[in-house]
Protein backbone atom coordinates (compact mmCIF):
# COMPACT_ATOMS: atom_id res chain seq x y z
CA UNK A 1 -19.05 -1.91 -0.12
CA UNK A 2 -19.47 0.53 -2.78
CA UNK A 3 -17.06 0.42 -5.41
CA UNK A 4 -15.86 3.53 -7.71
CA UNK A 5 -13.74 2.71 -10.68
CA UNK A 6 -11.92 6.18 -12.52
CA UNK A 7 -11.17 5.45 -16.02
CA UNK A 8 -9.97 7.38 -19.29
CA UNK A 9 -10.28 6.44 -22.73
CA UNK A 10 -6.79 7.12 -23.43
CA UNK A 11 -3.30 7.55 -21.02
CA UNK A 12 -1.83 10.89 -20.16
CA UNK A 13 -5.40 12.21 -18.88
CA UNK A 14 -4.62 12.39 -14.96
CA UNK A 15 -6.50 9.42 -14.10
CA UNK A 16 -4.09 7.96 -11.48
CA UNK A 17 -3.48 11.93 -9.85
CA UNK A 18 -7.59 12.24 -9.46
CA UNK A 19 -7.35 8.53 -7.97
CA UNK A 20 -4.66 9.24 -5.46
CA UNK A 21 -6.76 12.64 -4.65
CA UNK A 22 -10.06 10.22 -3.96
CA UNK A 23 -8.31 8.40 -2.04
CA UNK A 24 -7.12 10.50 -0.09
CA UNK A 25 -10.13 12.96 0.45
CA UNK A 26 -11.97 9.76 1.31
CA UNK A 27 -9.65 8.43 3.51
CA UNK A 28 -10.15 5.16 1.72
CA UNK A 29 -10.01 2.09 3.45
CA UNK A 30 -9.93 -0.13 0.46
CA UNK A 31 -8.44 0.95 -3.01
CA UNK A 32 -6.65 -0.80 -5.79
CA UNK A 33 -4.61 -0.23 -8.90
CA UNK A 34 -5.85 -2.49 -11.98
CA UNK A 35 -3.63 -0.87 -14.33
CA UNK A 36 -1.57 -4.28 -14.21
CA UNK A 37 0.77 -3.31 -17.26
CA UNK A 38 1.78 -0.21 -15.70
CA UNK A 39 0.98 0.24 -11.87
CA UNK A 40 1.91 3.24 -10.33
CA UNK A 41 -0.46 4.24 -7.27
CA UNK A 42 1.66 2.83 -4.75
CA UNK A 43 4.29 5.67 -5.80
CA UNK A 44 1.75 8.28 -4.23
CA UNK A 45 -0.37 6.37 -1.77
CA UNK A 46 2.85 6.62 0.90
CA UNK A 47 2.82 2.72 2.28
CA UNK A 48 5.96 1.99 4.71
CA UNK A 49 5.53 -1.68 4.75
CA UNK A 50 6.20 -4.30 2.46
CA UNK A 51 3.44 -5.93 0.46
CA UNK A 52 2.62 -9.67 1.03
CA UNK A 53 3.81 -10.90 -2.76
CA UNK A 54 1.97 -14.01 -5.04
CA UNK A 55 3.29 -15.33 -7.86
CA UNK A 56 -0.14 -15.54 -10.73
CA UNK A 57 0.09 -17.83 -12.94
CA UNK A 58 -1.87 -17.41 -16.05
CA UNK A 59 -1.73 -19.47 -19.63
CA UNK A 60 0.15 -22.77 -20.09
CA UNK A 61 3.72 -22.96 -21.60
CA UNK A 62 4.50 -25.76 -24.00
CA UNK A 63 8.26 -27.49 -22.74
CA UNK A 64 9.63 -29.57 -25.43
CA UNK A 65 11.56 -32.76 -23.52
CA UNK A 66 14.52 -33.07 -25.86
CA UNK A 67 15.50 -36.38 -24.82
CA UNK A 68 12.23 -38.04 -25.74
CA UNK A 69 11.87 -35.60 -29.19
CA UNK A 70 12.35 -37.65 -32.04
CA UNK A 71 13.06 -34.42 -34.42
CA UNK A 72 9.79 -35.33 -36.61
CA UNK A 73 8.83 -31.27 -36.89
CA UNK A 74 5.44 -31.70 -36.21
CA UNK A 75 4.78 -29.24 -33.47
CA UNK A 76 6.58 -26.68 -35.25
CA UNK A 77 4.63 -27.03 -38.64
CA UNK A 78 1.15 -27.05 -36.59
CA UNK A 79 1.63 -24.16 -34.37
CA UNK A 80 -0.14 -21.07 -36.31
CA UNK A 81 1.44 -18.65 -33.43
CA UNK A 82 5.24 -19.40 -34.88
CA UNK A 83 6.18 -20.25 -31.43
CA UNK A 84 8.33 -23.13 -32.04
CA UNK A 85 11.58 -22.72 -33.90
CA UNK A 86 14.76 -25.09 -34.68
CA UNK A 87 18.02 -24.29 -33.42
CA UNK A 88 20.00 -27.77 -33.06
CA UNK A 89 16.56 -28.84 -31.55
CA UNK A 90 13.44 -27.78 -30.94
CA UNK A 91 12.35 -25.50 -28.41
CA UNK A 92 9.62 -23.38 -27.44
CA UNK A 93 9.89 -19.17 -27.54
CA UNK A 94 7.37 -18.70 -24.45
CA UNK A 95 6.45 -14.89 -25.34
CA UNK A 96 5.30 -16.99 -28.63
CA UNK A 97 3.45 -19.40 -26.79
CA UNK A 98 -0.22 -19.40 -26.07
CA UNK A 99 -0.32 -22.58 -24.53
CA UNK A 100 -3.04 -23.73 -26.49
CA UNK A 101 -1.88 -27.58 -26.79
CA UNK A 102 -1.82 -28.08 -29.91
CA UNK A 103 1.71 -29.32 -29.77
CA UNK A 104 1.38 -31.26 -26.89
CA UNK A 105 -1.77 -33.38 -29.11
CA UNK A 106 0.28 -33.97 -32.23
CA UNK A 107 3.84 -35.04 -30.88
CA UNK A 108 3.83 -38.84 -31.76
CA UNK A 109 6.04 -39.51 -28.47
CA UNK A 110 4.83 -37.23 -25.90
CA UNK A 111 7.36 -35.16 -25.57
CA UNK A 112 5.61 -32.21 -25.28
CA UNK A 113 4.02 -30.98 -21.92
CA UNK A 114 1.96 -27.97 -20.65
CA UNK A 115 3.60 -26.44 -17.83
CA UNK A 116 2.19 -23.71 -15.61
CA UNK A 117 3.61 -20.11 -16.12
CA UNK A 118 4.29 -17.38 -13.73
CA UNK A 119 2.37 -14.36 -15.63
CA UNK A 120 2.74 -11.38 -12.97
CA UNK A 121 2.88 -10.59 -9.34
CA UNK A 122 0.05 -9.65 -7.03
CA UNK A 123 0.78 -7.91 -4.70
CA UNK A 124 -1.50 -6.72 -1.33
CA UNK A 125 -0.14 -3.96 1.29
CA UNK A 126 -2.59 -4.00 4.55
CA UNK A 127 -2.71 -2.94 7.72
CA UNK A 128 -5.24 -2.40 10.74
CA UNK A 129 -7.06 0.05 9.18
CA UNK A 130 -6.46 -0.25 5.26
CA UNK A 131 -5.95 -2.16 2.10
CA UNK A 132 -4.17 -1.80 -1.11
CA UNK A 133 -4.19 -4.40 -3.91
CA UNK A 134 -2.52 -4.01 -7.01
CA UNK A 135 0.04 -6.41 -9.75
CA UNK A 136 2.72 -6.11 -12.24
CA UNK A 137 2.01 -7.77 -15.14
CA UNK A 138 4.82 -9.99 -16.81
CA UNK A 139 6.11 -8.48 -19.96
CA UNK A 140 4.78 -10.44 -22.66
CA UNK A 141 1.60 -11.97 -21.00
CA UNK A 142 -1.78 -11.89 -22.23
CA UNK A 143 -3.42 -12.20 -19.40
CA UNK A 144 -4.00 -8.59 -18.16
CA UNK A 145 -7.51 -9.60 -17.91
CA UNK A 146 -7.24 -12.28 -15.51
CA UNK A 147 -5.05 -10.62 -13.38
CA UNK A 148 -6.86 -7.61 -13.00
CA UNK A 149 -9.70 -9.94 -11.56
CA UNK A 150 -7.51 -11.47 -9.41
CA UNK A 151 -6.48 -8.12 -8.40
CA UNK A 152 -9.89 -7.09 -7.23
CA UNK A 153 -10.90 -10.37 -5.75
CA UNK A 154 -7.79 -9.96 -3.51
CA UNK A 155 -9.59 -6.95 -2.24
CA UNK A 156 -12.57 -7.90 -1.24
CA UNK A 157 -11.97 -10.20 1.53
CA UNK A 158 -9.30 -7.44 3.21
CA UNK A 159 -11.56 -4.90 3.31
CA UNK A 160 -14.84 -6.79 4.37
CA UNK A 161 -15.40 -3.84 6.42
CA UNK A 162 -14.95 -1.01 4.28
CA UNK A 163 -17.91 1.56 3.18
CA UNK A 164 -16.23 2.36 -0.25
CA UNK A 165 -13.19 1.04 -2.43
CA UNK A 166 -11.83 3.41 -5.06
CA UNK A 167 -10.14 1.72 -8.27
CA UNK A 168 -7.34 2.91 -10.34
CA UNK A 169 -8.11 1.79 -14.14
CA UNK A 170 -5.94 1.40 -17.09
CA UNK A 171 -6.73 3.44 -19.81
CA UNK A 172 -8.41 2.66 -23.13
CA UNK A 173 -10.93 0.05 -23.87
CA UNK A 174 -9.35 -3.59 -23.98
CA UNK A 175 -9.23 -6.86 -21.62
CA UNK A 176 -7.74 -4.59 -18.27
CA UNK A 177 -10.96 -2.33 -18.43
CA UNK A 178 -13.32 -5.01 -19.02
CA UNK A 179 -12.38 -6.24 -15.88
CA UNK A 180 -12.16 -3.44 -13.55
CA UNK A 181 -15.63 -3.10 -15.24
CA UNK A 182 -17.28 -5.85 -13.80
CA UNK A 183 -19.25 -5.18 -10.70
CA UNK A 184 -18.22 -1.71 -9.92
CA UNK A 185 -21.32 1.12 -8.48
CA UNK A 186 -20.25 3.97 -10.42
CA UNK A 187 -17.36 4.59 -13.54
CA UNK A 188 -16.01 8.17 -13.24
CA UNK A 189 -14.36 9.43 -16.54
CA UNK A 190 -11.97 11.31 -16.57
CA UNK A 191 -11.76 13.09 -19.98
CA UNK A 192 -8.79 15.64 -21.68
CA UNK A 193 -9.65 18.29 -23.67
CA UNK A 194 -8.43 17.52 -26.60
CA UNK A 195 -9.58 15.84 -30.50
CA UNK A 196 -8.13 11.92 -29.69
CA UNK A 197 -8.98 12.79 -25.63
CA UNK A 198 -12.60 13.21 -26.90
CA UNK A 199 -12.64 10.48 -29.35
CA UNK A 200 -11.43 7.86 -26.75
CA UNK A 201 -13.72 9.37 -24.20
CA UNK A 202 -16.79 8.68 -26.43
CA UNK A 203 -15.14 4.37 -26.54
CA UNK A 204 -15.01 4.31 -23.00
CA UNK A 205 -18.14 5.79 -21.97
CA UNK A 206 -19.70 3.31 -24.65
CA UNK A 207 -17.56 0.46 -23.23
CA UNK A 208 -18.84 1.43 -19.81
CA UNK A 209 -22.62 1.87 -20.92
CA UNK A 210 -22.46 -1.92 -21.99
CA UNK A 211 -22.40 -3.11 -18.49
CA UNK A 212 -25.09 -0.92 -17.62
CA UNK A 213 -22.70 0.80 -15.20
CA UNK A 214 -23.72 4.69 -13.92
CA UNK A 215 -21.24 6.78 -15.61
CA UNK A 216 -19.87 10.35 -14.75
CA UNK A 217 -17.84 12.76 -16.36
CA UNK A 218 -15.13 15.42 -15.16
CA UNK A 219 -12.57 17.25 -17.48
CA UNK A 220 -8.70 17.33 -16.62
CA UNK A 221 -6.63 20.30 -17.68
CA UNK A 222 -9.79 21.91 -18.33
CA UNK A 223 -8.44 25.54 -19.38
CA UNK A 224 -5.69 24.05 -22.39
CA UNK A 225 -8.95 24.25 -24.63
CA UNK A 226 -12.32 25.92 -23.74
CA UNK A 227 -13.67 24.71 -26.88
CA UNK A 228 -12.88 21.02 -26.44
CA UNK A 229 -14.45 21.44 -22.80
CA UNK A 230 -17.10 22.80 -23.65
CA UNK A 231 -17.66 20.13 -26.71
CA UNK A 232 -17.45 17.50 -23.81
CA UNK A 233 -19.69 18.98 -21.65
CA UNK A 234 -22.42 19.55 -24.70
CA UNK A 235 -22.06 15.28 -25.58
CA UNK A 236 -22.59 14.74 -21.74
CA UNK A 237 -25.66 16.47 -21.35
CA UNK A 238 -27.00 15.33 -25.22
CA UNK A 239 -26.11 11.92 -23.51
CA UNK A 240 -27.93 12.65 -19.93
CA UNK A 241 -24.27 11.82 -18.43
CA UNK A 242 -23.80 13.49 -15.22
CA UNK A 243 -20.82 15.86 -15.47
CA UNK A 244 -19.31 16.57 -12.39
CA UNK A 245 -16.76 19.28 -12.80
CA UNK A 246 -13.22 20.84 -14.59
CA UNK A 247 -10.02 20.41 -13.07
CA UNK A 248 -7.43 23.17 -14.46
CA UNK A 249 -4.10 22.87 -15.39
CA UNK A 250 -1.74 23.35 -12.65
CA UNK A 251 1.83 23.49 -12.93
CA UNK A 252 1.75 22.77 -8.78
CA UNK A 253 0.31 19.28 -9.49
CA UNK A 254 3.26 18.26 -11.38
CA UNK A 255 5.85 19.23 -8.01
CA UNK A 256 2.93 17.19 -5.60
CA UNK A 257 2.83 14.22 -7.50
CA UNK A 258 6.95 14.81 -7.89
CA UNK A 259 7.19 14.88 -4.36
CA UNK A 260 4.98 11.94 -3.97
CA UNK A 261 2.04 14.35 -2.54
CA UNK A 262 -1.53 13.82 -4.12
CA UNK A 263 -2.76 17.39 -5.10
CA UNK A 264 -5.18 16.97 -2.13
CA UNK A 265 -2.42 17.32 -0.23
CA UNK A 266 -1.78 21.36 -0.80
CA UNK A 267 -3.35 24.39 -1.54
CA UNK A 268 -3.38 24.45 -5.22
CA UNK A 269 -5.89 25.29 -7.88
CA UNK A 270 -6.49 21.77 -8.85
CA UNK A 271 -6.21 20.21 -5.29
CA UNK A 272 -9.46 23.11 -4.87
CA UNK A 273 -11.14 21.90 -8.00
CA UNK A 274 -10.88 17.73 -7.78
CA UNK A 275 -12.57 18.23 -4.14
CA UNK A 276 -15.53 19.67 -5.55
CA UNK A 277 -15.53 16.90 -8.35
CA UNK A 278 -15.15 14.41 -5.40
CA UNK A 279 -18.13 15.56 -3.90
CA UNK A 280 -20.21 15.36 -6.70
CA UNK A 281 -18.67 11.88 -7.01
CA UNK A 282 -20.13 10.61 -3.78
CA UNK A 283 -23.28 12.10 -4.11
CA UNK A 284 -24.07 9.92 -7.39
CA UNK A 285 -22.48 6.98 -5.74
CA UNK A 286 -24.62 7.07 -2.69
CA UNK A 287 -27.65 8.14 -4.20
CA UNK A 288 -30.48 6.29 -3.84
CA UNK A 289 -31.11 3.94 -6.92
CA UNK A 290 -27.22 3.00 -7.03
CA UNK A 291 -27.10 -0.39 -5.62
């Protein structure tokens, strides 16, 4: 199973509305959303049924037993992430807590455990013919790493049959994107026309390059500045990146997406424009030389 994740070095780009388009044109029989912290795919991908729902559980809490707590302040003057305060007794903030233990090795009496901690929700809508994975991450967690992992891994086994799985990303560079990272065929970009959209472009497409991951490039909202477009497509061939195509702005995508449509969906100048970015898409996934 090939696997083609869409990414943007910073939000706002039309990352997710390309996705949903992919998906669509493709007919996907495997896709996921591993933009954890915000998921939103599943508002456009039209599923009827219910998902099957896990609780993940990521880092450790610390639980202060106050029953066995002699009041001797220790945990609270050795935690360096302030997570332990006084009120009456001591207790534990747990958006504080990293669950790194240190607590639990200097109480004197043991009254300090590591407990597991429900971090987010995965979440996995199938059917006969197609799967969908995706989470909600638990505000507050640090784990958006992990779970995207878990979120892909979820996947794999649902759609053993499936020729190609398209990936949602979250945008900019940090733990989320490292993850989607990891094993994928082929990173489409999808880059805005503007001075921070080409700035974060340039992190991501060196974030990407890293993993030694083929990269391609298409332009959202292509006509708010010829100049910035053009500046991207210049770096992309100075860089031998393939770039696959501008996608106007179009005031129609915004009533699709509105009406839970992707822009696939109708006859519209962008719908018109991501289907020949699409095909250029599969071509360099497919190619020969892409394993």
């Amino acid at each position: 199973m090939k696997q083609m994740l869409i990414l943007s070095g910073k939000g706002g780009t039309g990352k997710t509305t390309i996705a949903s388009a992919f998906i669509k044109l493709a007919d996907a029989k495997a896709y996921a959303d591993c933009d954890v912290d915000a998921p939103n795919l599943h508002l456009i991908t039209g599923w009827d049924s219910e998902p099957v729902k896990t609780d993940y559980y990521g880092l450790p809490k610390a639980d202060i037993n106050s029953e066995l707590c002699i009041e001797c302040d220790l945990c609270r003057q050795n935690c360096r992430f302030d997570a332990i305060s006084i009120d009456k007794k001591h207790k534990v903030d747990p958006f504080a807590c990293e669950g790194c233990g240190v607590c639990e090795y200097v109480c004197p009496v043991e009254a300090i455990t590591l407990i597991p901690a429900v971090a987010g929700e995965l979440m996995l809508y199938s059917d006969i013919e197609k799967v969908f994975s995706t989470a909600q991450l638990k505000m507050g967690s640090g784990t958006s790493g992990m779970l995207v992992t878990e979120v892909k891994k979820q996947m794999k086994p649902a759609a053993v049959d499936a020729r190609l799985a398209i990936i949602d990303g979250s945008p900019g560079i940090g733990c989320p994107v490292i993850a989607s990272l990891s094993g994928v065929d082929l990173v489409l970009v999808v880059a805005e026309p503007s001075m921070s959209g080409i700035s974060d472009m340039k992190r991501i497409i060196n974030t990407a390059a890293k993993f030694g991951t083929k990269t391609a490039v298409c332009i959202n909202k292509s006509d708010t500045s010829i100049a910035n477009t053009e500046k991207i497509e210049e770096f992309c061939k100075k860089q031998g990146l393939p770039f696959i195509g501008r996608i106007p702005f179009d005031s129609n995508a915004v009533k699709a997406i509105n009406n839970g449509q992707t822009i696939a969906d109708i006859d519209c100048t962008s719908g018109t424009a991501v289907k020949a970015v699409y095909e250029k898409a599969m071509e360099l996934l497919f190619e020969a030389g892409v394993s």
